[in-house]
Protein backbone atom coordinates (compact mmCIF):
# COMPACT_ATOMS: atom_id res chain seq x y z
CA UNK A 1 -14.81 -0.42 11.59
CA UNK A 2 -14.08 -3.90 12.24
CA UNK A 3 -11.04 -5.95 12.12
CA UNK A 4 -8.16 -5.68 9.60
CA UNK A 5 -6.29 -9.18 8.71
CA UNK A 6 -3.40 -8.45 6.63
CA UNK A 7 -1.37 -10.86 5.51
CA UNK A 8 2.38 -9.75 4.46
CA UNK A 9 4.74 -11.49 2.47
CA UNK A 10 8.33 -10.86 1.54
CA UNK A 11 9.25 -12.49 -1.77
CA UNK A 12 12.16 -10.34 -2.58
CA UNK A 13 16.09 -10.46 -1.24
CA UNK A 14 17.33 -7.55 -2.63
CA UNK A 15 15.69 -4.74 0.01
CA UNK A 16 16.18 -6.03 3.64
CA UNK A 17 12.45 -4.91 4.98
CA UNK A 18 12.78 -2.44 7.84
CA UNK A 19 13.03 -3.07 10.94
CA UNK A 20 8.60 -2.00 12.45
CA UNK A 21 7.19 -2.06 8.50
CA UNK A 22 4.67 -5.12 8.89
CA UNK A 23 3.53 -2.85 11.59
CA UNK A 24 3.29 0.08 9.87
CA UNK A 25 1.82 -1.73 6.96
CA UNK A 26 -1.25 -2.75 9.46
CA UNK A 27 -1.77 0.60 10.94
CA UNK A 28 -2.03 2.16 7.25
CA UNK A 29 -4.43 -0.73 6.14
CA UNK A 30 -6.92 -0.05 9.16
CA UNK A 31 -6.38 3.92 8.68
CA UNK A 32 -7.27 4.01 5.51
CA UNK A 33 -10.49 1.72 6.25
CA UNK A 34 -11.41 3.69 9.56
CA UNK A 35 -10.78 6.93 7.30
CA UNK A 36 -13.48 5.37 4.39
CA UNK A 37 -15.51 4.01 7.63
CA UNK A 38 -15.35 0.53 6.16
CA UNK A 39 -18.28 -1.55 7.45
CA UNK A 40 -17.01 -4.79 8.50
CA UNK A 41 -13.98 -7.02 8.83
CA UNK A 42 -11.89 -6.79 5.81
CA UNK A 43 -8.64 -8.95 4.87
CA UNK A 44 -5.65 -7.47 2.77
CA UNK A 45 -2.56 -9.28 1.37
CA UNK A 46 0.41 -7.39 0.83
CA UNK A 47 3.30 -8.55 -1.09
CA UNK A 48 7.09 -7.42 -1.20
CA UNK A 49 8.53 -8.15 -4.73
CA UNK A 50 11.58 -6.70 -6.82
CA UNK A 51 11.52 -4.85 -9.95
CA UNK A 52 11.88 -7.99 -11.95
CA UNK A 53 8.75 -9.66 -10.54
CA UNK A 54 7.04 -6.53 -10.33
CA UNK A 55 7.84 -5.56 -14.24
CA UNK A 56 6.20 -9.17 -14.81
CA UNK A 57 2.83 -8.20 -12.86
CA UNK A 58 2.91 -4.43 -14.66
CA UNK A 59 3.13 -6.43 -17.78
CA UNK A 60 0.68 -8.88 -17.01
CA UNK A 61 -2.16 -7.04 -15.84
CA UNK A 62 -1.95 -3.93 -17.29
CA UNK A 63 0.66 -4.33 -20.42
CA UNK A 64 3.19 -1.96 -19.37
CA UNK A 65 6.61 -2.65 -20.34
CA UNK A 66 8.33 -1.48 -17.30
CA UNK A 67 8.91 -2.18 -13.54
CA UNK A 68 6.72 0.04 -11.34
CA UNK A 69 6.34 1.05 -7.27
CA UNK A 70 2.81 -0.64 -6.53
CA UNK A 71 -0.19 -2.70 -8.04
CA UNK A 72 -3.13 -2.97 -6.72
CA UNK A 73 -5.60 -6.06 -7.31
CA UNK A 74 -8.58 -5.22 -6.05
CA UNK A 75 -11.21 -7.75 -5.46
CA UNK A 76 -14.20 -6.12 -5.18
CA UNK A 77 -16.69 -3.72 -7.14
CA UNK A 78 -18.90 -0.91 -6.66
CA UNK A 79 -17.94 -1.50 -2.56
CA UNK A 80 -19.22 -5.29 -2.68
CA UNK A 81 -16.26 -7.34 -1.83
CA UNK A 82 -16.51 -11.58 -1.19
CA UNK A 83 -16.83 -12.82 2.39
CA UNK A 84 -13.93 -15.16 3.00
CA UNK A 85 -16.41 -17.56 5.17
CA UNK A 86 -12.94 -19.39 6.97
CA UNK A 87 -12.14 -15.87 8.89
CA UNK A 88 -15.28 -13.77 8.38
CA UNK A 89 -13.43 -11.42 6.72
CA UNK A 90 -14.36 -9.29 3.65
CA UNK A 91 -11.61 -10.06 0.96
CA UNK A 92 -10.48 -6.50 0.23
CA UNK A 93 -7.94 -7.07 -2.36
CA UNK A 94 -3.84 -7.58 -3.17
CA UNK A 95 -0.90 -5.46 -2.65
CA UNK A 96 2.39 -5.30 -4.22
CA UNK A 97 5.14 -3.31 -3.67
CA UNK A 98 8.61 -3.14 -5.20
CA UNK A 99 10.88 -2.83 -2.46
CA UNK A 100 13.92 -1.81 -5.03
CA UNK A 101 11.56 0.94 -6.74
CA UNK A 102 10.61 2.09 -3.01
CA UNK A 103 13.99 2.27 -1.62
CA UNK A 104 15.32 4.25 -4.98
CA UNK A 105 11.92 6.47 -4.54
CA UNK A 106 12.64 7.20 -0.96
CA UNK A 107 16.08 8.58 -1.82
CA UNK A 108 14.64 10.54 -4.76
CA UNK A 109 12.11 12.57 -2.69
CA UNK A 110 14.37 12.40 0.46
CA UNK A 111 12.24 10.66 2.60
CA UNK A 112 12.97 7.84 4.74
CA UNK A 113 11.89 3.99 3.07
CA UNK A 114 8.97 3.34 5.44
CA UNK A 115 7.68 6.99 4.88
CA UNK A 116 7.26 5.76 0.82
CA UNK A 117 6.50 1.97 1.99
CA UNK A 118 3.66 4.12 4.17
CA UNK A 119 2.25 5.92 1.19
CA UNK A 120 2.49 3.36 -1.40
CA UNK A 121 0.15 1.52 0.76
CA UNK A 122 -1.90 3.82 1.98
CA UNK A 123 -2.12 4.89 -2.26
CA UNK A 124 -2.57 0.80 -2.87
CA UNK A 125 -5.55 0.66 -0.43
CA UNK A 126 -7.51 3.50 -1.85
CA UNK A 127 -6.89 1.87 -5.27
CA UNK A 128 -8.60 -1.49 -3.65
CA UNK A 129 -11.11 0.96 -2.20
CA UNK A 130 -12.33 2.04 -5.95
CA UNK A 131 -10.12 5.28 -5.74
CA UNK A 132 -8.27 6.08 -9.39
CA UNK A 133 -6.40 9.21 -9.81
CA UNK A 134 -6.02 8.12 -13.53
CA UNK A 135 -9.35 9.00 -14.49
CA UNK A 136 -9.42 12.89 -14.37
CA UNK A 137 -7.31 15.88 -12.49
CA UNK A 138 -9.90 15.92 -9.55
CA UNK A 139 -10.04 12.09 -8.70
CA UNK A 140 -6.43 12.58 -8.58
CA UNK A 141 -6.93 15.11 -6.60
CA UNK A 142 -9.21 13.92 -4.53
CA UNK A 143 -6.70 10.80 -3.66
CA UNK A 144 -3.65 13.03 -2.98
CA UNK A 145 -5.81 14.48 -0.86
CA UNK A 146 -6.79 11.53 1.17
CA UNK A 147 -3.69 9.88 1.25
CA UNK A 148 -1.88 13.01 2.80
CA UNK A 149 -4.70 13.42 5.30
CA UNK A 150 -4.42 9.61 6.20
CA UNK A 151 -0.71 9.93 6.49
CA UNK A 152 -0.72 12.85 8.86
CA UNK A 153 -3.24 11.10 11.06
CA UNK A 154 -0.64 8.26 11.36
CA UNK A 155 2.52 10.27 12.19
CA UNK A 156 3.95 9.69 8.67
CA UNK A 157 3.31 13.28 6.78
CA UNK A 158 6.01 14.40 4.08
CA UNK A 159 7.88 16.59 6.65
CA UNK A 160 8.52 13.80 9.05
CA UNK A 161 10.04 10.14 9.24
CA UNK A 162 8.36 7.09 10.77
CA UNK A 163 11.40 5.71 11.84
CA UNK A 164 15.03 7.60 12.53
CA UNK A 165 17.15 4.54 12.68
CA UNK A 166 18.95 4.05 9.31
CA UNK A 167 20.60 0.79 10.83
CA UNK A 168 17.41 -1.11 9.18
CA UNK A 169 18.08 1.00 6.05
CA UNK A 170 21.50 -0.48 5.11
């Protein structure tokens, strides 16, 4: 496993971003490529967005009348991804996550907002990785499965919270 350039972007003033995400971000990013022993340097973007921009995207790209947690955009196929020749870096894909939808998800499955900003990206990367739990029971499986397994190897499994401070929550 190489290096892991991710580039993060908050285009969204509704959610204040937690205090320790872009971190956390990063560390899931190279997880989940050290987990799929990625060969290479690879290069991410992730993007924070609300629910209005995000329902535009879901729209978009996959004509879904509705906002959503996360789209992926990957940029590769069949594991064959461009080589961005400025940084040397193979151009893994795009990330966007609803910050609004996260923070209301958190709450739902009461778990802190970087535990769901964890998974969402952890889930995201997979998706740029050619993962697609849509296509039958046992892919999804087999994602669930991998995301949990990445999760728990970062600190960040269902039971516990990344980060105990609810200061950066508020």
């Amino acid at each position: 496993m190489g290096k892991v350039k991710v580039l993060i972007s908050n285009n969204q003033d509704c959610v204040k971003v937690p205090t320790g995400i872009r971190l956390l971000i990063r560390k899931c990013c190279h997880a989940v490529l050290t987990y799929e022993s990625f060969e290479g340097d690879a290069e991410v973007s992730v993007s924070f967005v609300d629910n209005k921009q995000i329902h535009e995207l879901n729209m978009q790209y996959r004509n879904v009348d509705r906002p959503t947690d996360v789209l992926s955009f990957p940029l590769g196929e069949d594991g064959v991804y461009d080589l961005n020749n400025e940084t040397g870096c193979y151009v893994i894909g795009d990330i966007v996550i609803s910050l609004e939808t996260a923070l209301r998800q958190s709450v739902i499955y009461g778990h802190s907002l970087e535990r769901e900003i964890g998974f969402l990206t952890v889930h995201s990367m997979l998706h740029l990785l050619g993962y697609d739990h849509e296509t039958s029971k046992l892919d999804e499986r087999i994602m669930r499965e991998k995301e949990e397994a990445i999760l728990s190897q970062l600190g960040v499994s269902r039971d516990t919270s990344f980060n105990t401070n609810t200061e950066d929550n508020e």
